[in-house]
Protein backbone atom coordinates (compact mmCIF):
# COMPACT_ATOMS: atom_id res chain seq x y z
CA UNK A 1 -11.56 1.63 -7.94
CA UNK A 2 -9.08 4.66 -7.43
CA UNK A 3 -9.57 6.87 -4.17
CA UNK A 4 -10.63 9.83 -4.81
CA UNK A 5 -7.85 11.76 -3.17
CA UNK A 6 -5.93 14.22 -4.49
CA UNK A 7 -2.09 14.98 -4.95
CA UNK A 8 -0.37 13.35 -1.79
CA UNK A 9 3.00 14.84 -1.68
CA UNK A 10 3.60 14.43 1.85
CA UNK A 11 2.98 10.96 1.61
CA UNK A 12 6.42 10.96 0.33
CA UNK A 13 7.72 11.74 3.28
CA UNK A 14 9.63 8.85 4.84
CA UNK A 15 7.92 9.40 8.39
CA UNK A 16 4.55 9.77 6.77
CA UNK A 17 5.41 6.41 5.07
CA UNK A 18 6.53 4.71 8.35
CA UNK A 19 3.79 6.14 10.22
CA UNK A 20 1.11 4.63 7.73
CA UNK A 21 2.96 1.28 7.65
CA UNK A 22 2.61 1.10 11.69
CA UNK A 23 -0.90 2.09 11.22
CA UNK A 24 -2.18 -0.31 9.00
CA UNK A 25 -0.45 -2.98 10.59
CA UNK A 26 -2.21 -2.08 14.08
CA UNK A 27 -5.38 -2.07 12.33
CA UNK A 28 -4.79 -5.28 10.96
CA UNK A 29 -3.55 -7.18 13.79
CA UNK A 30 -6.49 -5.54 16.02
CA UNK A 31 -9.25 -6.73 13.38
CA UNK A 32 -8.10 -10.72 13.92
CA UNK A 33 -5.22 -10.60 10.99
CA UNK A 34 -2.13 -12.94 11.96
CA UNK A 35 1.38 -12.02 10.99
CA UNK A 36 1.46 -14.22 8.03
CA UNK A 37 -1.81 -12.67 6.60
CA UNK A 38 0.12 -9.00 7.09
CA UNK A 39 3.35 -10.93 5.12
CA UNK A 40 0.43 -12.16 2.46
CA UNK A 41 -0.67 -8.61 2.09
CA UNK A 42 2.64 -7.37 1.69
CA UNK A 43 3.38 -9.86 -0.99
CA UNK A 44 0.39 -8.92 -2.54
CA UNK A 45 1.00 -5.13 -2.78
CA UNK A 46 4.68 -5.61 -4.16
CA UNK A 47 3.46 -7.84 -6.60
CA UNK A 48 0.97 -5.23 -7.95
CA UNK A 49 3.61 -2.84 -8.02
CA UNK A 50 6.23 -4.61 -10.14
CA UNK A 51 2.92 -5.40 -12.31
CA UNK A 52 2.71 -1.85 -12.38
CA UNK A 53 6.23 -1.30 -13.41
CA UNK A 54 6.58 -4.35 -15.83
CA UNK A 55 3.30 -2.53 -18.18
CA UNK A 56 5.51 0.80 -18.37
CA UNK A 57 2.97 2.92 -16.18
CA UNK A 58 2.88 4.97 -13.02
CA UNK A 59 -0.85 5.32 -12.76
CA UNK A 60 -2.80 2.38 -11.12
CA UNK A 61 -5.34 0.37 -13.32
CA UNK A 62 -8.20 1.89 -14.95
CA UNK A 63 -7.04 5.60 -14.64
């Protein structure tokens, strides 16, 4: 299910980026995740990206 969010330019930002990274990674390790679950996610999120890249497309699944 996409967001429904519109064109996020700033998010290209490299202190935008960084300041989302320490964000979700506070939220996590607040709510009960360990370290390794955070590595797990991160695995998880490059993996859909190269997935992303390998089919050719830019747009996330089902757009």
């Amino acid at each position: 299910m996409a967001l429904p969010f519109g064109e996020t330019t700033g998010a290209r930002d490299a202190r935008t980026l960084a300041i989302l990274a320490r964000t979700i990674y506070r939220e996590l390790r607040s709510s009960g995740f360990e370290a390794r679950d955070v590595i797990a996610l991160a695995g998880e999120l490059l993996g859909q990206v190269t997935s992303e890249f390998r089919r050719g497309s830019s747009a996330p699944r089902g757009e």
